[in-house]
C-alpha atoms as a PDB file:
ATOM      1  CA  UNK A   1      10.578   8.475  17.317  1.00  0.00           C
ATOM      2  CA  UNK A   2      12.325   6.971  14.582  1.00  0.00           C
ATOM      3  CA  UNK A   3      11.559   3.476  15.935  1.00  0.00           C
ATOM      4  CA  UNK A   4       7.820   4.483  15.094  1.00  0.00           C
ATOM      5  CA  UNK A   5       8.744   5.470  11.710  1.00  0.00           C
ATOM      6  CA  UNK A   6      10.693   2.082  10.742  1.00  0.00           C
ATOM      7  CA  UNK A   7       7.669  -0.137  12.706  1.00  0.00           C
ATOM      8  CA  UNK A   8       5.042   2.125   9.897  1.00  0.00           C
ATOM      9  CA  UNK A   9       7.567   1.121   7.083  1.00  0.00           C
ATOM     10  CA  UNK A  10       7.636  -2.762   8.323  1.00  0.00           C
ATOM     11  CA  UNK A  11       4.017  -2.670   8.292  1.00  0.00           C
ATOM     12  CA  UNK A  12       3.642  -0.771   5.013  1.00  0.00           C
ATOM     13  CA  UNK A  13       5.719  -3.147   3.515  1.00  0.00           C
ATOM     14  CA  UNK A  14       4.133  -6.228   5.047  1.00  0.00           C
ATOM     15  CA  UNK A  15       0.739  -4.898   3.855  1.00  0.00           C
ATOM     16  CA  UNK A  16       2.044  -4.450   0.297  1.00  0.00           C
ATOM     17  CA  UNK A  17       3.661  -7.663   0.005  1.00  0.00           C
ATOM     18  CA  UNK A  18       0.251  -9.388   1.091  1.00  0.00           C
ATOM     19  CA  UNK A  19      -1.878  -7.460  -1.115  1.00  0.00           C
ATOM     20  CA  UNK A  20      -3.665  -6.363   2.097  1.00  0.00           C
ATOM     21  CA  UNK A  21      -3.856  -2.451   0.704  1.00  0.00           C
ATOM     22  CA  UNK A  22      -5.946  -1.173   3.760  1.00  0.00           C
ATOM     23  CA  UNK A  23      -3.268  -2.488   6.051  1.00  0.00           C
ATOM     24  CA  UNK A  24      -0.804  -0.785   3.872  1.00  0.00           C
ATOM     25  CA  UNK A  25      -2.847   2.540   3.389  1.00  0.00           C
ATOM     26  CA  UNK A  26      -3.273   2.997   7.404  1.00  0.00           C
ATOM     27  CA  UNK A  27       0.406   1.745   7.445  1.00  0.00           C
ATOM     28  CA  UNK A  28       0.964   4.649   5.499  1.00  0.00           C
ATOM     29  CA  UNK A  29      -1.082   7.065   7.042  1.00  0.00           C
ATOM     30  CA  UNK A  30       1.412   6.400  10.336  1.00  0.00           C
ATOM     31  CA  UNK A  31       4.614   6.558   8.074  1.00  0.00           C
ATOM     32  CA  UNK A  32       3.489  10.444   7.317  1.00  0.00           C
ATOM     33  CA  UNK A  33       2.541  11.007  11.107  1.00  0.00           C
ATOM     34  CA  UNK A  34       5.904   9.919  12.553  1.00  0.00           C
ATOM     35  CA  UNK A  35       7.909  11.503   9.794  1.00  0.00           C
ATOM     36  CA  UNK A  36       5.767  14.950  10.537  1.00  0.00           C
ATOM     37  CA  UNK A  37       6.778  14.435  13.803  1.00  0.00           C
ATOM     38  CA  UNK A  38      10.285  13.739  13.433  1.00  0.00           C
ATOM     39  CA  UNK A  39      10.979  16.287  10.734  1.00  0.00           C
ATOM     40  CA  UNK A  40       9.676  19.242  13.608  1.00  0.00           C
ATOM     41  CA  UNK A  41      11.491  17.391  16.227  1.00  0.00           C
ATOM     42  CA  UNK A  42      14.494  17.987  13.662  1.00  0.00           C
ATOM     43  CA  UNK A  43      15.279  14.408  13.586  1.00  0.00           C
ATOM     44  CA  UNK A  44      14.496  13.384   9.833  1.00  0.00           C
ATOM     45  CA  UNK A  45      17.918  13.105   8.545  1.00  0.00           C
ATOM     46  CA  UNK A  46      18.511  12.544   4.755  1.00  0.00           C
ATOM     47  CA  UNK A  47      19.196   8.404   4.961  1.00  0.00           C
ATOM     48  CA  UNK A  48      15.946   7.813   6.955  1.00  0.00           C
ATOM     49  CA  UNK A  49      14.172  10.303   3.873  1.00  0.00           C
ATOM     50  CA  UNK A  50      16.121   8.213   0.990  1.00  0.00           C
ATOM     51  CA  UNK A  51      15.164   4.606   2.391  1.00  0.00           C
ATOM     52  CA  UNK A  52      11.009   5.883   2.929  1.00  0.00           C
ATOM     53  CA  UNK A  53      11.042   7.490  -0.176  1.00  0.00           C
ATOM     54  CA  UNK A  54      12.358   4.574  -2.006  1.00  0.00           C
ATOM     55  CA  UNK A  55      10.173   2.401  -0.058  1.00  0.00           C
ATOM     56  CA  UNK A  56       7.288   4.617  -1.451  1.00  0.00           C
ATOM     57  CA  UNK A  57       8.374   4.227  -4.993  1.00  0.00           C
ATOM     58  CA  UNK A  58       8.604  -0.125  -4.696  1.00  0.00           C
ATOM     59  CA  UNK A  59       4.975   0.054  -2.929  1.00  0.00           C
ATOM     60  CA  UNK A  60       4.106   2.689  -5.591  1.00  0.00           C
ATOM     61  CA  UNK A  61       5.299   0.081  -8.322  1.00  0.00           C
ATOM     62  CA  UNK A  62       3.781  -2.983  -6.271  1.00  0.00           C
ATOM     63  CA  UNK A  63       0.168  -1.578  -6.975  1.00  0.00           C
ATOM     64  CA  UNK A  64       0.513  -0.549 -10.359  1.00  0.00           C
ATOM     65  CA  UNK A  65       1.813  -3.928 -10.875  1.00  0.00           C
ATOM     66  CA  UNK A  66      -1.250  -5.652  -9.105  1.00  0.00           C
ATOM     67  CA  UNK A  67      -3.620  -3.239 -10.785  1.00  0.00           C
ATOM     68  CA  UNK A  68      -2.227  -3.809 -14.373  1.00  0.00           C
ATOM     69  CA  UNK A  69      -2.753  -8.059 -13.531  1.00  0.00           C
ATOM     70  CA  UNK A  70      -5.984  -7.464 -12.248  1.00  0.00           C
ATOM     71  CA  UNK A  71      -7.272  -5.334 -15.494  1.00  0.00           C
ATOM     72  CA  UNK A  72      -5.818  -8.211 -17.673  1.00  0.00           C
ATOM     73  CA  UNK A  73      -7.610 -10.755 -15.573  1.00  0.00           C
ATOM     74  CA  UNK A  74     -10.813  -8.914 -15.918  1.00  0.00           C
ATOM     75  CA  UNK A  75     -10.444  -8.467 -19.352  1.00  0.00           C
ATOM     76  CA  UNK A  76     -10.282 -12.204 -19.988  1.00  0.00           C
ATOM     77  CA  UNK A  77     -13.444 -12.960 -18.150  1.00  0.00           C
ATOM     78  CA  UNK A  78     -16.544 -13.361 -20.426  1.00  0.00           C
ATOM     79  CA  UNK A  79     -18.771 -11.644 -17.992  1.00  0.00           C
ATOM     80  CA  UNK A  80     -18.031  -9.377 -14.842  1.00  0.00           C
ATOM     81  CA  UNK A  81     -18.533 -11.041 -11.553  1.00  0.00           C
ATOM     82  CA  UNK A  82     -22.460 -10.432 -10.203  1.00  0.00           C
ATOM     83  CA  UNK A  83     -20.846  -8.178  -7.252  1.00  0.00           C
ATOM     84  CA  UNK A  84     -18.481  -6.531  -9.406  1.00  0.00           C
ATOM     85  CA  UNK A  85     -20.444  -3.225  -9.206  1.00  0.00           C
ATOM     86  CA  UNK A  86     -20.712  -3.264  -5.695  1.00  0.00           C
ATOM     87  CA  UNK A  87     -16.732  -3.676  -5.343  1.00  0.00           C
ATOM     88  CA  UNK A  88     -16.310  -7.242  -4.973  1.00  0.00           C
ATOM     89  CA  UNK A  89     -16.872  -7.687  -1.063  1.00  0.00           C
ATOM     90  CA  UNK A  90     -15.975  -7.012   2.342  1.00  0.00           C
ATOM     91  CA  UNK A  91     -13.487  -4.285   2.557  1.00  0.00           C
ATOM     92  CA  UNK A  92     -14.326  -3.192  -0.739  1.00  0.00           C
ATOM     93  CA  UNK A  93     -11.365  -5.949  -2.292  1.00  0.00           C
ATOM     94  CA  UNK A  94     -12.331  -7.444  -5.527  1.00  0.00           C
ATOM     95  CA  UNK A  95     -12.500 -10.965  -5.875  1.00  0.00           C
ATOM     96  CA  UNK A  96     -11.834 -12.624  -8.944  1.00  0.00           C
ATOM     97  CA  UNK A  97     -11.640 -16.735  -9.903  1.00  0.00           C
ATOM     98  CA  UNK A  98     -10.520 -16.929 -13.429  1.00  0.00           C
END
């Protein structure tokens, strides 16, 4: 069980570091499943809580980073991109080419 929980953090991390935030959100999504599970197996022991939860606070601070850069960048533009509205593409990821 525990080898599920590190394989969610590889991916969550993975996903983060490629700015691939679906793959990081569904990563996530199986980080809470197999800690559920191990904490009512009784298996959640404190260093496997401190190394998620501090993986949760660098992700945390990954996409406040990448959403601060991408406000600047769409402040500089003159004019929004024409499917800017629409959210910028497949997968709902906005695009930009400044």
């Amino acid at each position: 069980m525990k080898e599920s929980l590190r394989e969610a953090l590889c991916r969550l991390k993975a996903g983060l570091a490629a700015g691939e935030y679906d793959r990081a959100r569904a990563a996530l999504e199986e980080l809470i499943e197999a800690a559920r599970s191990l904490a009512q197996a009784g298996q959640l022991d404190e260093d496997l809580v401190c190394e998620v939860g501090a993986e949760l606070e660098r992700g945390r601070r990954v996409v406040l980073a990448a959403r601060a850069h991408d406000a600047a960048r769409l402040a500089r533009l003159r004019r929004l991109p024409a499917d800017y509205a629409e959210g910028g593409g497949p997968g709902g990821a906005l695009r930009l080419d400044a």
